[in-house]
Protein backbone atom coordinates (compact mmCIF):
# COMPACT_ATOMS: atom_id res chain seq x y z
CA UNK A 1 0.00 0.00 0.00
CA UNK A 2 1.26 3.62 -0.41
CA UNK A 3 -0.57 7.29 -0.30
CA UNK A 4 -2.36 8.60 -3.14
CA UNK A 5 -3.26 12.36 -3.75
CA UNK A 6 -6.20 14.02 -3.81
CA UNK A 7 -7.58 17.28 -4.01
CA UNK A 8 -9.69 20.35 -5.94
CA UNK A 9 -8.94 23.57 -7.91
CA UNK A 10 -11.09 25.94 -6.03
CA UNK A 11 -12.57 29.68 -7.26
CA UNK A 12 -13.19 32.21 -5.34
CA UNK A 13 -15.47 35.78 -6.71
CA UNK A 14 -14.31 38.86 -4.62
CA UNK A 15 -16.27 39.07 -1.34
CA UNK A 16 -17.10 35.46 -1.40
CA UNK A 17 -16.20 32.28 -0.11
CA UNK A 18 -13.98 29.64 -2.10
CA UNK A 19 -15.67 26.72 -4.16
CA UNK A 20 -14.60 23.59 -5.82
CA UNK A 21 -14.41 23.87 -9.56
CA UNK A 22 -12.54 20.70 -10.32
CA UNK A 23 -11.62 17.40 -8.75
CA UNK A 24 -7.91 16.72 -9.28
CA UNK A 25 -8.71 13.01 -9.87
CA UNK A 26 -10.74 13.98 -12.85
CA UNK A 27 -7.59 14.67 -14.18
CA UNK A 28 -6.61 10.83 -14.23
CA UNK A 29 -2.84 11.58 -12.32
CA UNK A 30 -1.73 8.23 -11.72
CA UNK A 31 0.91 7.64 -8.46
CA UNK A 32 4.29 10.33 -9.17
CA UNK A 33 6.33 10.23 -6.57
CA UNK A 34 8.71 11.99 -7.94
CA UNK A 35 6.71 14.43 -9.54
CA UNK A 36 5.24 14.61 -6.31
CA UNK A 37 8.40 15.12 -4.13
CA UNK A 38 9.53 17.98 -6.52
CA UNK A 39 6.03 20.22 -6.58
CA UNK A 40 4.52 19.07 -3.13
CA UNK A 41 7.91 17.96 -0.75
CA UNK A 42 6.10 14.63 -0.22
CA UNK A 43 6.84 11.58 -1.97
CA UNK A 44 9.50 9.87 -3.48
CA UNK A 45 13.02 9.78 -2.08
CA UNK A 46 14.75 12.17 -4.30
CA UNK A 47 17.02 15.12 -2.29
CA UNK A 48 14.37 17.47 -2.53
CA UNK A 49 15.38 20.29 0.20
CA UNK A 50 12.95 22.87 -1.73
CA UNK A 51 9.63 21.77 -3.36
CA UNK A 52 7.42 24.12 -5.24
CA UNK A 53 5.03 24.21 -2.98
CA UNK A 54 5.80 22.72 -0.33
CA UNK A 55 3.38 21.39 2.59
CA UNK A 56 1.88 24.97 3.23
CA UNK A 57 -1.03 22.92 4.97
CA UNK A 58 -4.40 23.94 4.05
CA UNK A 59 -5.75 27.17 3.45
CA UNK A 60 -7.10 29.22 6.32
CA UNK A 61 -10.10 29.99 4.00
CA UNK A 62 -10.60 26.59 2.64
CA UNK A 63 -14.11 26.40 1.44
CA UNK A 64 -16.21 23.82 3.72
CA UNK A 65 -16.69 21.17 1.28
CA UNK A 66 -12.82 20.62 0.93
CA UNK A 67 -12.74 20.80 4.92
CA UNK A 68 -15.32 18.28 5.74
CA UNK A 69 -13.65 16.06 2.64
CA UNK A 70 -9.90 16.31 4.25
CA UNK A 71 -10.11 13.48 7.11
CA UNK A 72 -7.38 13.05 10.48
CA UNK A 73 -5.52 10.22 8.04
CA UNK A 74 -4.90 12.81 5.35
CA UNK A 75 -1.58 14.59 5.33
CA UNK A 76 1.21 16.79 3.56
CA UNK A 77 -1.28 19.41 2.52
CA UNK A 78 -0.19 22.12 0.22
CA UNK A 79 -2.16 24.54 -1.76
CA UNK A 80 -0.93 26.97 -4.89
CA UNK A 81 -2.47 29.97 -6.74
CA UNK A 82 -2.38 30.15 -10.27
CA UNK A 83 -0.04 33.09 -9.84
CA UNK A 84 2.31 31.03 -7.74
CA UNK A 85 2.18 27.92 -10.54
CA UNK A 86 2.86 30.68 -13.81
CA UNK A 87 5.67 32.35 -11.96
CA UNK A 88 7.06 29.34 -10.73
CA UNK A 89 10.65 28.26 -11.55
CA UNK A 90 10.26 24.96 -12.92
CA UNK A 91 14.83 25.08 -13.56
CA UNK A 92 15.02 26.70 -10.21
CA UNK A 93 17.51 23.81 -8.11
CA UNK A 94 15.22 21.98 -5.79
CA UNK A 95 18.53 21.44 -3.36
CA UNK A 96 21.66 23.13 -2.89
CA UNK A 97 23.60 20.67 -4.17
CA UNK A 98 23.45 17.47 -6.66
CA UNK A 99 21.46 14.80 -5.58
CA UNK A 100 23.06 11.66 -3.97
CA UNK A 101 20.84 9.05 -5.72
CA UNK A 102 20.27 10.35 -9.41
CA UNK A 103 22.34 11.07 -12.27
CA UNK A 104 21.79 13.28 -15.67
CA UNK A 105 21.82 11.90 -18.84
CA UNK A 106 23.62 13.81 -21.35
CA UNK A 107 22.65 13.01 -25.26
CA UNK A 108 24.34 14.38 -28.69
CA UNK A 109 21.91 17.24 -29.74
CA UNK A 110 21.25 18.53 -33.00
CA UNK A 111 24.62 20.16 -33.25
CA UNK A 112 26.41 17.31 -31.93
CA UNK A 113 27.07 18.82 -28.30
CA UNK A 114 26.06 17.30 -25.79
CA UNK A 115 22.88 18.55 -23.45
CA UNK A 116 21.06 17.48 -20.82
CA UNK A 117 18.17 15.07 -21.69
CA UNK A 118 17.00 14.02 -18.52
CA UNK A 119 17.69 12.66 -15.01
CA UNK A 120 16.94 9.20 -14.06
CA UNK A 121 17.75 7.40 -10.56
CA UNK A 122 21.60 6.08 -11.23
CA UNK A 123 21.04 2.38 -12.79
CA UNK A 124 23.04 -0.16 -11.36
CA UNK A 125 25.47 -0.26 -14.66
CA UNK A 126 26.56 3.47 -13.95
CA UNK A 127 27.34 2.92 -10.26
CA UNK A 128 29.92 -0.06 -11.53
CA UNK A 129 31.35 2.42 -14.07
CA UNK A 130 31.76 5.01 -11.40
CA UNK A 131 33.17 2.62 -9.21
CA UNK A 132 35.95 1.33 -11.57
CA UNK A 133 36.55 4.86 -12.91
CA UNK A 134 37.01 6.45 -9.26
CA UNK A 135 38.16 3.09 -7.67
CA UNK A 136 35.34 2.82 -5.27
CA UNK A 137 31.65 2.97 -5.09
CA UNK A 138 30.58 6.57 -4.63
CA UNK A 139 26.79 8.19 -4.48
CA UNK A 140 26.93 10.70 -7.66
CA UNK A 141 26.82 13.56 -5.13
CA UNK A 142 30.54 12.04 -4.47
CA UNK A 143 31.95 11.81 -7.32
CA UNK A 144 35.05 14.24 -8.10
CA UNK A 145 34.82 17.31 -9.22
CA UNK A 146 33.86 17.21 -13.52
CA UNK A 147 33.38 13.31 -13.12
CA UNK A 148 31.39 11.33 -15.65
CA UNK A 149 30.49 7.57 -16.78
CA UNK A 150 30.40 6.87 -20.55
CA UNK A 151 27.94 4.44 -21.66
CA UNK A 152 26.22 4.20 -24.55
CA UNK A 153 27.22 7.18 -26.46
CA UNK A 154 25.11 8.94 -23.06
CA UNK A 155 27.25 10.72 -20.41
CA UNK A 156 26.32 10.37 -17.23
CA UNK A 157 27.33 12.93 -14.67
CA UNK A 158 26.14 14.11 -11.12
CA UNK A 159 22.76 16.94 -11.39
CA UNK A 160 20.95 19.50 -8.96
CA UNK A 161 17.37 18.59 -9.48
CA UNK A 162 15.15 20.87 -10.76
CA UNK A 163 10.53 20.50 -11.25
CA UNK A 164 11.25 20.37 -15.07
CA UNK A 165 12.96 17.01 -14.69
CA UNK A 166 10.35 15.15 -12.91
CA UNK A 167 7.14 17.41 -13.03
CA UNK A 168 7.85 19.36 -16.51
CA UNK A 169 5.11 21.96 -16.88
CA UNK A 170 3.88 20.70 -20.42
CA UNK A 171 3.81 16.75 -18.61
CA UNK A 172 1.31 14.83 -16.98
CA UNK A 173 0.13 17.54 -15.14
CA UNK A 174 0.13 20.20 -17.84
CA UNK A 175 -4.09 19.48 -18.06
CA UNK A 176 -4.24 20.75 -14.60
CA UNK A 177 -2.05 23.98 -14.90
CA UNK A 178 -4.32 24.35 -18.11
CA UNK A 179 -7.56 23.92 -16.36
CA UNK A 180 -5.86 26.39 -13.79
CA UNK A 181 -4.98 29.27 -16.65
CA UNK A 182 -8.65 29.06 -18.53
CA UNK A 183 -9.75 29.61 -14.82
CA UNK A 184 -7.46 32.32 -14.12
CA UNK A 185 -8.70 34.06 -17.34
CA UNK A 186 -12.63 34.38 -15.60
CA UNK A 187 -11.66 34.90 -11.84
CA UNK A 188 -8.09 36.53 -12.12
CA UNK A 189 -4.75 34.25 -11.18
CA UNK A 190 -5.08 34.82 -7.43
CA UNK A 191 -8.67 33.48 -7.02
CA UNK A 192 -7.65 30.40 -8.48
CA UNK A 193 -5.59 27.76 -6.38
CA UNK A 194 -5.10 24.22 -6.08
CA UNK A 195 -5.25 22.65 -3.46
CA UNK A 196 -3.64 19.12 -2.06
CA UNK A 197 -3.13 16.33 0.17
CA UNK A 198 -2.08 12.90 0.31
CA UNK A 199 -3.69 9.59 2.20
């Protein structure tokens, strides 16, 4: 068993009370954990020291049917406006440092350089690379300073993790910052939020 997430995008007119507009799991967001970890600081074991949004807990003005929904089991709330999700960072560094369990992969791009493609969590074939390159097994937070594993015309080299590379913007949760925006458009970016937990 593990924790799902739940949760609303709520309106709100000027002078009244917030309302649900959408249920997030209309939206179909299977289990993320890492996606998760880097928007919501809950989740999935990555060295996330700074998530988007980060368990802010619920909104003091939370509207009632969102209260009497969120039971004593639920937990890690967070909550966003659409302001906060369209200025958000999403290559801001989620830690001050790289992280000790993943690794980027660097690919050829169109000029032949090479450029980050993604991060993935270090598969076991890079850690015995790293290990007979630096002589002993290190976490890729440890490896020296410019160190890399070739394989498979990739490069693989220590990264500071950032939302794009788990929770990209235009990903699985693009419909919901899409729902968000239309919103925004009708009730203005700060009476729109989202709002989360996990159980």
């Amino acid at each position: 068993m593990g924790a799902d997430i739940d949760g609303v995008i709520e309106t709100c007119e000027p002078g009244e009370g917030w309302d649900i507009e959408i249920d997030l799991l209309d939206f179909g967001l299977v289990r993320q954990r890492f996606a998760w970890e880097c928007l919501f600081g809950f989740g999935g074991g990555l060295g996330v020291e700074r998530a988007l949004f980060d368990r802010r807990g619920l909104p003091d003005d939370v509207s009632e049917s969102v209260s009497s929904a969120c039971q004593e089991w639920h937990h890690s709330h967070s909550h966003a406006t659409w302001a906060e999700v369209a200025a958000a960072d999403w290559d801001g560094p989620l830690a001050d440092g790289p992280d000790d369990t993943c690794v980027g992969v660097w690919l050829p791009g169109p000029d032949g350089e090479l450029v980050l493609d993604h991060a993935v969590w270090a598969p076991g074939e890079v850690s015995e690379a790293a290990k007979a390159a630096f002589g002993e097994y290190l976490m890729p937070s440890e490896w020296p300073q410019g160190g890399e594993v070739r394989l498979n015309g990739a490069a693989y080299r220590p990264v500071v993790l950032t939302p794009r590379m788990f929770a990209p913007p235009d990903g699985s949760w693009g419909p919901v910052w899409a729902a968000m925006r239309e919103l925004a458009g009708v009730h203005g970016d700060e009476n729109v939020r989202l709002v989360v937990w996990f159980g």
